[in-house]
N, C-alpha and C. Protein backbone atom coordinates (compact mmCIF):
# COMPACT_ATOMS: atom_id res chain seq x y z
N UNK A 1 -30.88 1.39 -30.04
CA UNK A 1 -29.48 1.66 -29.76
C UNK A 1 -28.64 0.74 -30.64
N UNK A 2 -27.54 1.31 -31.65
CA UNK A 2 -26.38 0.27 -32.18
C UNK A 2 -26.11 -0.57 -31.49
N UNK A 3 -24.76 -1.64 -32.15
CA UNK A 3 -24.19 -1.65 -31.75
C UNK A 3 -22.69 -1.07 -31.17
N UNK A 4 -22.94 -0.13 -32.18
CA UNK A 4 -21.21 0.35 -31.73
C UNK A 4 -21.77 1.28 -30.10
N UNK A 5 -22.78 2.06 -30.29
CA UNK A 5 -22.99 2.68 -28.67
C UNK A 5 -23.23 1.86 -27.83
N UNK A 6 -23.86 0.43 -27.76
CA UNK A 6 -24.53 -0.64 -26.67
C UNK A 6 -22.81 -0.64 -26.63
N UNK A 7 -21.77 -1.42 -27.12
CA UNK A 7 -20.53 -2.00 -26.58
C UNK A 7 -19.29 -0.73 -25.88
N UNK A 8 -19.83 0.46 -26.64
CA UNK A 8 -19.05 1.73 -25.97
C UNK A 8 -19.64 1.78 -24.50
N UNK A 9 -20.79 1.85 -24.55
CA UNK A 9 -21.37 1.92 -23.05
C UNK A 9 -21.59 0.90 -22.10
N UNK A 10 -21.37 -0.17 -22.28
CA UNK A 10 -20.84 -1.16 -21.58
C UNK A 10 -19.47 -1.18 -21.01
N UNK A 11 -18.16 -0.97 -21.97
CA UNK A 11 -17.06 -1.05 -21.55
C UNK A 11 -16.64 0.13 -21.16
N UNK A 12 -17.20 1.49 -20.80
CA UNK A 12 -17.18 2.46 -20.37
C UNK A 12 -17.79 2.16 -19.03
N UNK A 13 -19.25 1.60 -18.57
CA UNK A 13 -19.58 1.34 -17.49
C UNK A 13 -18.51 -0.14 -16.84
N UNK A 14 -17.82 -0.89 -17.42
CA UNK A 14 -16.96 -1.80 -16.84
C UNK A 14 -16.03 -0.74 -16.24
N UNK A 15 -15.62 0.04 -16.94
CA UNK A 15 -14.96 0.87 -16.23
C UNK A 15 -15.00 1.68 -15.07
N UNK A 16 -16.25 2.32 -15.03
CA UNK A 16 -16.49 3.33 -13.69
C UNK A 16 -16.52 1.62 -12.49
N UNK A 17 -16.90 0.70 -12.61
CA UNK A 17 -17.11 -0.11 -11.44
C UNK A 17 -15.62 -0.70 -11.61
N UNK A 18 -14.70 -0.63 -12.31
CA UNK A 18 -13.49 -1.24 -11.69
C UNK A 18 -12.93 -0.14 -11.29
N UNK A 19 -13.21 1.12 -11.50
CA UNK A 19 -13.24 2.18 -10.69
C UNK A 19 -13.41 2.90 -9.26
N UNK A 20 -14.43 2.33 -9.01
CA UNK A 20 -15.08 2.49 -7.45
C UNK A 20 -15.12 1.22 -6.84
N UNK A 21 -14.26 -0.33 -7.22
CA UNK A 21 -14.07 -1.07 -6.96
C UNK A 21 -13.62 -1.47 -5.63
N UNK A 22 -13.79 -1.53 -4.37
CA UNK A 22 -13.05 -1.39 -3.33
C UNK A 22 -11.42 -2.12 -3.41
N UNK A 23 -10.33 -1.63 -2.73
CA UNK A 23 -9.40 -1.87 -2.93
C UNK A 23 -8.64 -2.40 -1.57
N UNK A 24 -7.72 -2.85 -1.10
CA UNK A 24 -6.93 -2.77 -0.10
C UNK A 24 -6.29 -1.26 0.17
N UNK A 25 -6.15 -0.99 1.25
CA UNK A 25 -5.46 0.30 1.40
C UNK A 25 -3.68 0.40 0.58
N UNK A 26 -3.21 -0.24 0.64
CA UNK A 26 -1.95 -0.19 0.07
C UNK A 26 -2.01 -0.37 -1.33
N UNK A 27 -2.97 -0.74 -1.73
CA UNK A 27 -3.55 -0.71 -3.40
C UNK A 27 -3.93 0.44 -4.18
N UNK A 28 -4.99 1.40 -2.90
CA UNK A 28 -5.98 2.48 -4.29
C UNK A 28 -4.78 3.10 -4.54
N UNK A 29 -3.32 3.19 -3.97
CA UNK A 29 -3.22 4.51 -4.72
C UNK A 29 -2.22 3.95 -6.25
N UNK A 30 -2.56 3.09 -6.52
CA UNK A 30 -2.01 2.18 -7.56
C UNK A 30 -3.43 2.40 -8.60
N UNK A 31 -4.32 2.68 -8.61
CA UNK A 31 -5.30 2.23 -9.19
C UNK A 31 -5.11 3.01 -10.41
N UNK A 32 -5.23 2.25 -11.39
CA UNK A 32 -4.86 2.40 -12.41
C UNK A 32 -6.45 3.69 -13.50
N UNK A 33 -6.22 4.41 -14.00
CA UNK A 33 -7.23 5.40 -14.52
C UNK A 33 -8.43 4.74 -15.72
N UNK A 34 -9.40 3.83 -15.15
CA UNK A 34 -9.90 3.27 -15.77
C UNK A 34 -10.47 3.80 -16.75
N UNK A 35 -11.43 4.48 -16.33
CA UNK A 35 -12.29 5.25 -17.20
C UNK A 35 -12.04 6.34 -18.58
N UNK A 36 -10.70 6.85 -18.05
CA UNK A 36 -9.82 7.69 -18.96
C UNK A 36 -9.03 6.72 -19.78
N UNK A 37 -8.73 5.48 -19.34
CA UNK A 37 -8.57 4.77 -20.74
C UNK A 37 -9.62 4.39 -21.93
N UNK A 38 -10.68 3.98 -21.02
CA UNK A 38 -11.64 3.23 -22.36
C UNK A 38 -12.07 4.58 -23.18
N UNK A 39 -12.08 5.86 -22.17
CA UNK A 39 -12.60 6.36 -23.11
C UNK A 39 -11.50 7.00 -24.26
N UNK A 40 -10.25 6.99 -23.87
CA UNK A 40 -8.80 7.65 -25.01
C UNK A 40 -8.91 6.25 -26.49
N UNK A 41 -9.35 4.95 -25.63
CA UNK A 41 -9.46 4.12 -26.20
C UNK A 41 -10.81 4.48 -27.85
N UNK A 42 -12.06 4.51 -26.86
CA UNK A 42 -13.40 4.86 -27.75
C UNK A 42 -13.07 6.31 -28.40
N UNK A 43 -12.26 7.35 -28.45
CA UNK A 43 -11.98 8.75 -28.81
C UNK A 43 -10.99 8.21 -30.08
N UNK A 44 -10.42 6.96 -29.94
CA UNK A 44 -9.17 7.17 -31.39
C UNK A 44 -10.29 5.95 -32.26
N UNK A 45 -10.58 5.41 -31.50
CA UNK A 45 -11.52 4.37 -32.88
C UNK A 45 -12.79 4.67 -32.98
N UNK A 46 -13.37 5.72 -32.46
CA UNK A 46 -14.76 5.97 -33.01
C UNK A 46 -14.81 7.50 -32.83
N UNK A 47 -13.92 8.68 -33.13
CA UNK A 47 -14.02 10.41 -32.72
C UNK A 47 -15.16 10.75 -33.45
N UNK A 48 -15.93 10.23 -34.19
CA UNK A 48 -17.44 11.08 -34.57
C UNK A 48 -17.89 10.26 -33.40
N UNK A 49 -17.84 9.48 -32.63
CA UNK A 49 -19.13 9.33 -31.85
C UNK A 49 -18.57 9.76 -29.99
N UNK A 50 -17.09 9.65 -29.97
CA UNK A 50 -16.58 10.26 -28.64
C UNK A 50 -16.04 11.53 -28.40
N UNK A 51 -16.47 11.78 -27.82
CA UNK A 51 -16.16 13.74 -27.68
C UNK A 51 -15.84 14.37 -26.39
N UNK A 52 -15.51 15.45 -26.33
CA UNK A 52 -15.25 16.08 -25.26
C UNK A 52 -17.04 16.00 -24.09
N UNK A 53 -17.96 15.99 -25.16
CA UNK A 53 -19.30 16.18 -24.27
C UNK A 53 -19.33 14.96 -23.05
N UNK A 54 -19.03 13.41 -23.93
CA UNK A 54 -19.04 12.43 -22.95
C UNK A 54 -17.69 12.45 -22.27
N UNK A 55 -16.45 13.49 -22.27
CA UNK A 55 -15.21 13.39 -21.57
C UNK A 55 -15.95 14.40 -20.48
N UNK A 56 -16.79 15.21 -20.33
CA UNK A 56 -17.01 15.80 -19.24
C UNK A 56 -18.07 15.39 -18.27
N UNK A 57 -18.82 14.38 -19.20
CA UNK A 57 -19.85 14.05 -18.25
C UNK A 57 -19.02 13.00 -17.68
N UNK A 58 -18.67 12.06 -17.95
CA UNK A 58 -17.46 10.82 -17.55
C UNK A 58 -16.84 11.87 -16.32
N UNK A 59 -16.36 12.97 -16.77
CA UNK A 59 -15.55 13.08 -15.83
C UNK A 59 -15.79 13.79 -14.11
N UNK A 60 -17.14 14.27 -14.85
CA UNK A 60 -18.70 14.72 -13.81
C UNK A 60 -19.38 13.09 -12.38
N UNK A 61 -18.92 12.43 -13.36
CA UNK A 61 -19.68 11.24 -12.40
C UNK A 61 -18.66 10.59 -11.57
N UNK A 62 -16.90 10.75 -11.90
CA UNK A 62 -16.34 10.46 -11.93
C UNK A 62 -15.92 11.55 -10.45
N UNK A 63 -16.26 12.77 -10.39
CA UNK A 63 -16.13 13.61 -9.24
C UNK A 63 -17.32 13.38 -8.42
N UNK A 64 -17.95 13.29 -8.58
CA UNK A 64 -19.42 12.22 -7.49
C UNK A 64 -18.96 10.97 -7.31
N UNK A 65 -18.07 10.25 -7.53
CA UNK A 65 -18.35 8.83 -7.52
C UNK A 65 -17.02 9.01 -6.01
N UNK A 66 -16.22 9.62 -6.45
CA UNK A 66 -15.09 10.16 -5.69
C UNK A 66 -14.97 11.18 -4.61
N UNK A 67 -16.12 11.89 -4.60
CA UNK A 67 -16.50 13.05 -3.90
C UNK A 67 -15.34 14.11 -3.78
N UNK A 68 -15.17 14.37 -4.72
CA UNK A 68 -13.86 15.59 -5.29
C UNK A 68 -14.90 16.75 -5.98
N UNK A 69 -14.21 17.89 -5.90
CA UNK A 69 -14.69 18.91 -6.44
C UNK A 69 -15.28 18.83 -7.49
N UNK A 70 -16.70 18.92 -7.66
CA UNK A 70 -17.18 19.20 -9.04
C UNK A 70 -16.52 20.00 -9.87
N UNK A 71 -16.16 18.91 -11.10
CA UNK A 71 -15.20 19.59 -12.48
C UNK A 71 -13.83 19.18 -12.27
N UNK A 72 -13.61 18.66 -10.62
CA UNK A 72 -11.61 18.62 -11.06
C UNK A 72 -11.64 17.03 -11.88
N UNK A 73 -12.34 16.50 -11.71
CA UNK A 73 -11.90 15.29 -13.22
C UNK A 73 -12.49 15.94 -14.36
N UNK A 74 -13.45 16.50 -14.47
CA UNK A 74 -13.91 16.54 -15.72
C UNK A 74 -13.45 17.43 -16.88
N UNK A 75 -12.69 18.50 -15.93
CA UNK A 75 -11.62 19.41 -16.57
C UNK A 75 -10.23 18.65 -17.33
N UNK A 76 -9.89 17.87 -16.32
CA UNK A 76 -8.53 16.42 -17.11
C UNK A 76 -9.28 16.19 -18.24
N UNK A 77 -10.25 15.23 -17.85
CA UNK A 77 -10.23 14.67 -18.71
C UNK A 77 -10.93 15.03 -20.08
N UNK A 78 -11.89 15.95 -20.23
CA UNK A 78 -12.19 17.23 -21.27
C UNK A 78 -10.84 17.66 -22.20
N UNK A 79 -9.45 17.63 -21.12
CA UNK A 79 -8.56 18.13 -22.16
C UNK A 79 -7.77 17.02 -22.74
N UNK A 80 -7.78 15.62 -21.98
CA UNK A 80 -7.27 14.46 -22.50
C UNK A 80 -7.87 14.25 -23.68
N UNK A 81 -9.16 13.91 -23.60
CA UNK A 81 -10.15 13.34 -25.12
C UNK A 81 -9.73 14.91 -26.32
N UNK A 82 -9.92 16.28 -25.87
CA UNK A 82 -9.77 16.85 -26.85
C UNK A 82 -8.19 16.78 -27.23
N UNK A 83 -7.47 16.56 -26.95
CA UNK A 83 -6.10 15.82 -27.59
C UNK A 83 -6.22 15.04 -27.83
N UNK A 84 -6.55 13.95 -27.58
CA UNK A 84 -6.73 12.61 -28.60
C UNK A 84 -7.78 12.84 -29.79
N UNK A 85 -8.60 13.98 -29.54
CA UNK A 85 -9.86 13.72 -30.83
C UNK A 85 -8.78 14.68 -31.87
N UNK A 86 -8.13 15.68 -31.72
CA UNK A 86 -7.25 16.20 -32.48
C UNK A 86 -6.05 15.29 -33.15
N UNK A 87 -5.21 14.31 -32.39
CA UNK A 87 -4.67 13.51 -32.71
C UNK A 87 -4.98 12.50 -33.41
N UNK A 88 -6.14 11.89 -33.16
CA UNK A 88 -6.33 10.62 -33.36
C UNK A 88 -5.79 9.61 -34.67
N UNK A 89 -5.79 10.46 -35.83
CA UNK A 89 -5.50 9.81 -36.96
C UNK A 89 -3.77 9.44 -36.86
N UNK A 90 -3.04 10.21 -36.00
CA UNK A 90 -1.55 9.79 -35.64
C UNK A 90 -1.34 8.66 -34.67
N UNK A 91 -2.47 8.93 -34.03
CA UNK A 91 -2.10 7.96 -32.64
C UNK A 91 -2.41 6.63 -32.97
N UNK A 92 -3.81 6.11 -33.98
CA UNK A 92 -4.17 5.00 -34.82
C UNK A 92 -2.62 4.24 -35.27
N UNK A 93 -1.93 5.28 -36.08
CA UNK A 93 -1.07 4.60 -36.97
C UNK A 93 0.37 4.08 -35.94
N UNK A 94 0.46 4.83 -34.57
CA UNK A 94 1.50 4.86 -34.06
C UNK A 94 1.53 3.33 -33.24
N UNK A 95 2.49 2.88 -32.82
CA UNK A 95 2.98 2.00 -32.24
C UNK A 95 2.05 1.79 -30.86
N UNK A 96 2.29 0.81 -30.20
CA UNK A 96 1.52 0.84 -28.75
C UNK A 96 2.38 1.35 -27.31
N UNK A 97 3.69 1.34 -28.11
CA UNK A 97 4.71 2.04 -27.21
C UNK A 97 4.61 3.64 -27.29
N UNK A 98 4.79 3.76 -28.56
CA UNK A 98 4.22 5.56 -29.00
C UNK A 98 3.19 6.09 -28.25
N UNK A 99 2.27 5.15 -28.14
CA UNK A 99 0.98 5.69 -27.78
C UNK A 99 1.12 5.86 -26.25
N UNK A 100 1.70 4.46 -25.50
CA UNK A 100 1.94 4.48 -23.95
C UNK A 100 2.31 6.06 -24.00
N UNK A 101 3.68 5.88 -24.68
CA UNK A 101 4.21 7.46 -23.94
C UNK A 101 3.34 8.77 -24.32
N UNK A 102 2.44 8.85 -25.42
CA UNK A 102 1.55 10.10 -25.62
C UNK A 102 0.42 9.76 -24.24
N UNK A 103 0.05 8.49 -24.01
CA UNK A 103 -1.10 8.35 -22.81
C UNK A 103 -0.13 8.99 -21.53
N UNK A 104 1.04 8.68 -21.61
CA UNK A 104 1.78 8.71 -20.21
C UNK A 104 1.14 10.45 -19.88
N UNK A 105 1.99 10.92 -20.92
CA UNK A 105 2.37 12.73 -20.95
C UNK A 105 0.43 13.24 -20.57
N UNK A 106 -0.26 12.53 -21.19
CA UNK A 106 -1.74 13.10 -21.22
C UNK A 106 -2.01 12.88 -19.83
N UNK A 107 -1.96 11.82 -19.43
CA UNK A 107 -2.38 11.58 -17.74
C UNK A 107 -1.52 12.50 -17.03
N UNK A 108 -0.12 12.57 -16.94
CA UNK A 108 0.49 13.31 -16.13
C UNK A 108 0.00 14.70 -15.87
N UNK A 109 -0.86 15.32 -16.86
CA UNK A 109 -1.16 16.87 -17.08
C UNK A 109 -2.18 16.69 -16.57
N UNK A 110 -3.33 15.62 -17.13
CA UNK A 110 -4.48 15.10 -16.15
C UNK A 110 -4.26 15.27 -14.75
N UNK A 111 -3.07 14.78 -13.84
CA UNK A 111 -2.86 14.69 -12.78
C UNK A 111 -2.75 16.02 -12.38
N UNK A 112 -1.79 16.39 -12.92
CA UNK A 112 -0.90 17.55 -12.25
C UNK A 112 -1.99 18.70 -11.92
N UNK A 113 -3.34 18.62 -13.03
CA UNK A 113 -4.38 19.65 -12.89
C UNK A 113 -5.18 19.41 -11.41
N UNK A 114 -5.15 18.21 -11.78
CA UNK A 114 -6.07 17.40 -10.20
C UNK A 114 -5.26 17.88 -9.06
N UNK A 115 -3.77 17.82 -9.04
CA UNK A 115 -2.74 18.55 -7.81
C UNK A 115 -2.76 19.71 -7.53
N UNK A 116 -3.06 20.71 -8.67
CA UNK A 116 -3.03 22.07 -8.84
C UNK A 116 -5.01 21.93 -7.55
N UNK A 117 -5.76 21.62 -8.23
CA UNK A 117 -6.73 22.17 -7.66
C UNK A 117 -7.06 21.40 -5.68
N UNK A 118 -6.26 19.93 -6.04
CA UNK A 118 -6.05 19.81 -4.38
C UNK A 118 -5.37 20.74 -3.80
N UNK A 119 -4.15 21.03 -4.38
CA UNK A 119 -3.15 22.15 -3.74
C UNK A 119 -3.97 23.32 -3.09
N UNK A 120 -4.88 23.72 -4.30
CA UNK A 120 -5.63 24.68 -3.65
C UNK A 120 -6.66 24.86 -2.60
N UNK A 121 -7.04 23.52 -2.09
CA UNK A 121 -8.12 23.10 -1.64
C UNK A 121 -7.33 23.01 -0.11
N UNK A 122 -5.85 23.15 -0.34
CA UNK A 122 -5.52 22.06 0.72
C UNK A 122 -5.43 21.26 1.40
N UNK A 123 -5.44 19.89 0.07
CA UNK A 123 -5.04 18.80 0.42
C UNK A 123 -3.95 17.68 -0.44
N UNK A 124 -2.89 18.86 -0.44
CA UNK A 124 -1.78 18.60 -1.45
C UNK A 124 -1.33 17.35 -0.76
N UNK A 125 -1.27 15.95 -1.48
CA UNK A 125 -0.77 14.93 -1.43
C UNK A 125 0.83 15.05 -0.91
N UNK A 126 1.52 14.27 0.16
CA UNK A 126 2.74 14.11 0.91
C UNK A 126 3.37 13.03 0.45
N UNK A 127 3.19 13.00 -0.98
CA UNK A 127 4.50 11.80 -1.58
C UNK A 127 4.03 11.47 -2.59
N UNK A 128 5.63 11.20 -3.81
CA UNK A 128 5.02 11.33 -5.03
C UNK A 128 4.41 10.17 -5.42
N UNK A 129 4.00 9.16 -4.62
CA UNK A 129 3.16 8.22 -4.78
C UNK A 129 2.10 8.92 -5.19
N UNK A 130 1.68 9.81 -5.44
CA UNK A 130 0.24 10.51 -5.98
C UNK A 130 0.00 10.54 -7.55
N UNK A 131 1.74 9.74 -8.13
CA UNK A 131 1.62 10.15 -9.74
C UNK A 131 1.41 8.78 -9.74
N UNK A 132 1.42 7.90 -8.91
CA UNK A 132 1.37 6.00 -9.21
C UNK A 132 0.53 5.93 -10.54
N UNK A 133 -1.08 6.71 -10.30
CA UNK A 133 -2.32 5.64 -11.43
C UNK A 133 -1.61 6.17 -12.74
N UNK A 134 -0.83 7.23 -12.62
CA UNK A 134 -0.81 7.62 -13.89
C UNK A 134 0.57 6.41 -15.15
N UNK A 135 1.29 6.22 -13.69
CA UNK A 135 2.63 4.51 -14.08
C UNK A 135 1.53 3.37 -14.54
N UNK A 136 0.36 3.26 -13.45
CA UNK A 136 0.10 1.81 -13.65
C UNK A 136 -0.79 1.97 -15.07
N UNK A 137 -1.70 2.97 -15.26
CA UNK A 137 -2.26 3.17 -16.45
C UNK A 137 -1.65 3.44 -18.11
N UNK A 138 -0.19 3.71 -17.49
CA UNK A 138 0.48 3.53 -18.60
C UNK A 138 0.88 2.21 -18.88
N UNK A 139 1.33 1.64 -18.08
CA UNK A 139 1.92 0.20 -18.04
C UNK A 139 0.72 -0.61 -18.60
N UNK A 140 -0.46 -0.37 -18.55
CA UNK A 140 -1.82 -1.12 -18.92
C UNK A 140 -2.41 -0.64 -20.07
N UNK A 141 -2.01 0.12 -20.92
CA UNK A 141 -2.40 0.72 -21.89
C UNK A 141 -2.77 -0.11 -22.76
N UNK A 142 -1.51 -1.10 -23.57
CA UNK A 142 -0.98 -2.22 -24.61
C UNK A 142 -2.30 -3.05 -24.13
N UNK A 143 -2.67 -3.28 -23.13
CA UNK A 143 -3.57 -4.83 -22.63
C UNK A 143 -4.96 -4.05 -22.78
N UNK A 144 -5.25 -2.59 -22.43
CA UNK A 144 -6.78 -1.67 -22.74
C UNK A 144 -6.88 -2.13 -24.30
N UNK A 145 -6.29 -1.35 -24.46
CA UNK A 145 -6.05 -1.21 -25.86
C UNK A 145 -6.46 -2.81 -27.08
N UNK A 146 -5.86 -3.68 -27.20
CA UNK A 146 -6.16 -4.92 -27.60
C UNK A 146 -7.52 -5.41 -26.98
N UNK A 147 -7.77 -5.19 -25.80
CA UNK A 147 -8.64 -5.93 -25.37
C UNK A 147 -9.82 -5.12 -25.66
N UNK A 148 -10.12 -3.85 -25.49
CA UNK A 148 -11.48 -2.69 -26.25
C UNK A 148 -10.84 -3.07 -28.22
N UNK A 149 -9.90 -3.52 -28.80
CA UNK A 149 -10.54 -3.19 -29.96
C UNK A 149 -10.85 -4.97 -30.38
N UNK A 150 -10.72 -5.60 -29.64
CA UNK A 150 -10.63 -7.12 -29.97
C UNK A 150 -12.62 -7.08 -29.58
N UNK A 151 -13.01 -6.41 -28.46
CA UNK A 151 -14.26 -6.35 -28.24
C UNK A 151 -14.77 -5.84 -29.55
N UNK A 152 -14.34 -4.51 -29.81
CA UNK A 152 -15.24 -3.83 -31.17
C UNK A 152 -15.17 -4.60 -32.48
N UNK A 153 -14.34 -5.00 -32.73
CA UNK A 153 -14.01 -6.39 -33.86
C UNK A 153 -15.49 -7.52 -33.70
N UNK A 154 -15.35 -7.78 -32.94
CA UNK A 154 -15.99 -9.15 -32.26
C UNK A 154 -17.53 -8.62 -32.68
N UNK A 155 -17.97 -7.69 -32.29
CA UNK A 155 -19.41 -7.10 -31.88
C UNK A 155 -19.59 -6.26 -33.27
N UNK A 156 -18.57 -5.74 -34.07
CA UNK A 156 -18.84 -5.15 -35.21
C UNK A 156 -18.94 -3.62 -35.16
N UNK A 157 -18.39 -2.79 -33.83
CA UNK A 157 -17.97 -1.73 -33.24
C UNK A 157 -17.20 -1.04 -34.19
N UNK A 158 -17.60 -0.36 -35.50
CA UNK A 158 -16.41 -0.09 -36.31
C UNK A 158 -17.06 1.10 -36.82
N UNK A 159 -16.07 1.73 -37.75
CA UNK A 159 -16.48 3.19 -37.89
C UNK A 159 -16.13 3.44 -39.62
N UNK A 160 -15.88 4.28 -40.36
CA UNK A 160 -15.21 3.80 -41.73
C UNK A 160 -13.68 4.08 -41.45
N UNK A 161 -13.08 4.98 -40.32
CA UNK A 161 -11.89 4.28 -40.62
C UNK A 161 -11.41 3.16 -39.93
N UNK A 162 -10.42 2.58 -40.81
CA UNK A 162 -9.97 1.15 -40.27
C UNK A 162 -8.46 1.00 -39.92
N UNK A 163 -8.12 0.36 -39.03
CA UNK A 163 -6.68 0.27 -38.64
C UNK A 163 -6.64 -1.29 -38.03
């Protein structure tokens, strides 16, 4: 195994466990979208090696880990990574504010799909506290972000393009 896959799959698994992390009740619904960052993160600095294949399995374990309908994450987030793997060479060059707001808009649709299929399930969320992870994961983007490429730097996580 590389290194660029040993440090992708590490900070991808840091993720699912700050994920299923237990929380205070007045906390989970703050919890910020771990897993859908590292991986928007691993999709703009390495898209030959992150793909929609690991955005669905991510998002497969991610509905077991949660016990939600098989596929309602993995459908988000399938369409998050394939916008960022289409983007990516813009989103590299763009600002970390640019990017917050392209992560913002991507999670929100992420969400709204996840609402659409609770809605249907009937168990449409009773306050818009239900869009919180998608605030706090924006607000945390700038700190993902530095801190996954300061790791890939460090470890030699690099690809030929460079930014």
């Amino acid at each position: 195994m590389n290194k660029t896959l040993r440090t992708g799959s590490l900070t991808v698994i840091a993720a699912f466990m700050l994920s299923i992390m237990p929380l205070p009740d007045w906390a989970t619904m703050f919890r910020p979208e771990w897993v859908t960052l590292v991986l928007i993160y691993w999709a703009m600095a390495l898209p030959t090696r992150i793909g929609v294949t690991v955005a669905w399995t991510a998002g497969l374990l991610l509905d077991v880990s949660y016990g939600t309908l098989m596929g309602q994450h993995a459908i988000g987030m399938v369409l998050v990574i394939y916008v960022i793997h289409i983007q990516h060479k813009r989103l590299r060059v763009a600002s970390l504010l640019q990017q917050a707001i392209v992560i913002f808009f991507l999670l929100l649709l992420k969400q709204l799909l996840s609402l659409w299929v609770d809605g249907m399930l009937g168990h449409a969320p009773n306050s818009w506290l239900y869009f919180m992870p998608t605030i706090t994961s924006t607000l945390l983007w700038p700190w993902v972000y530095l801190i996954l490429r300061d790791i890939r730097r460090k470890f030699g996580a690099s690809t030929h393009y460079q930014y």
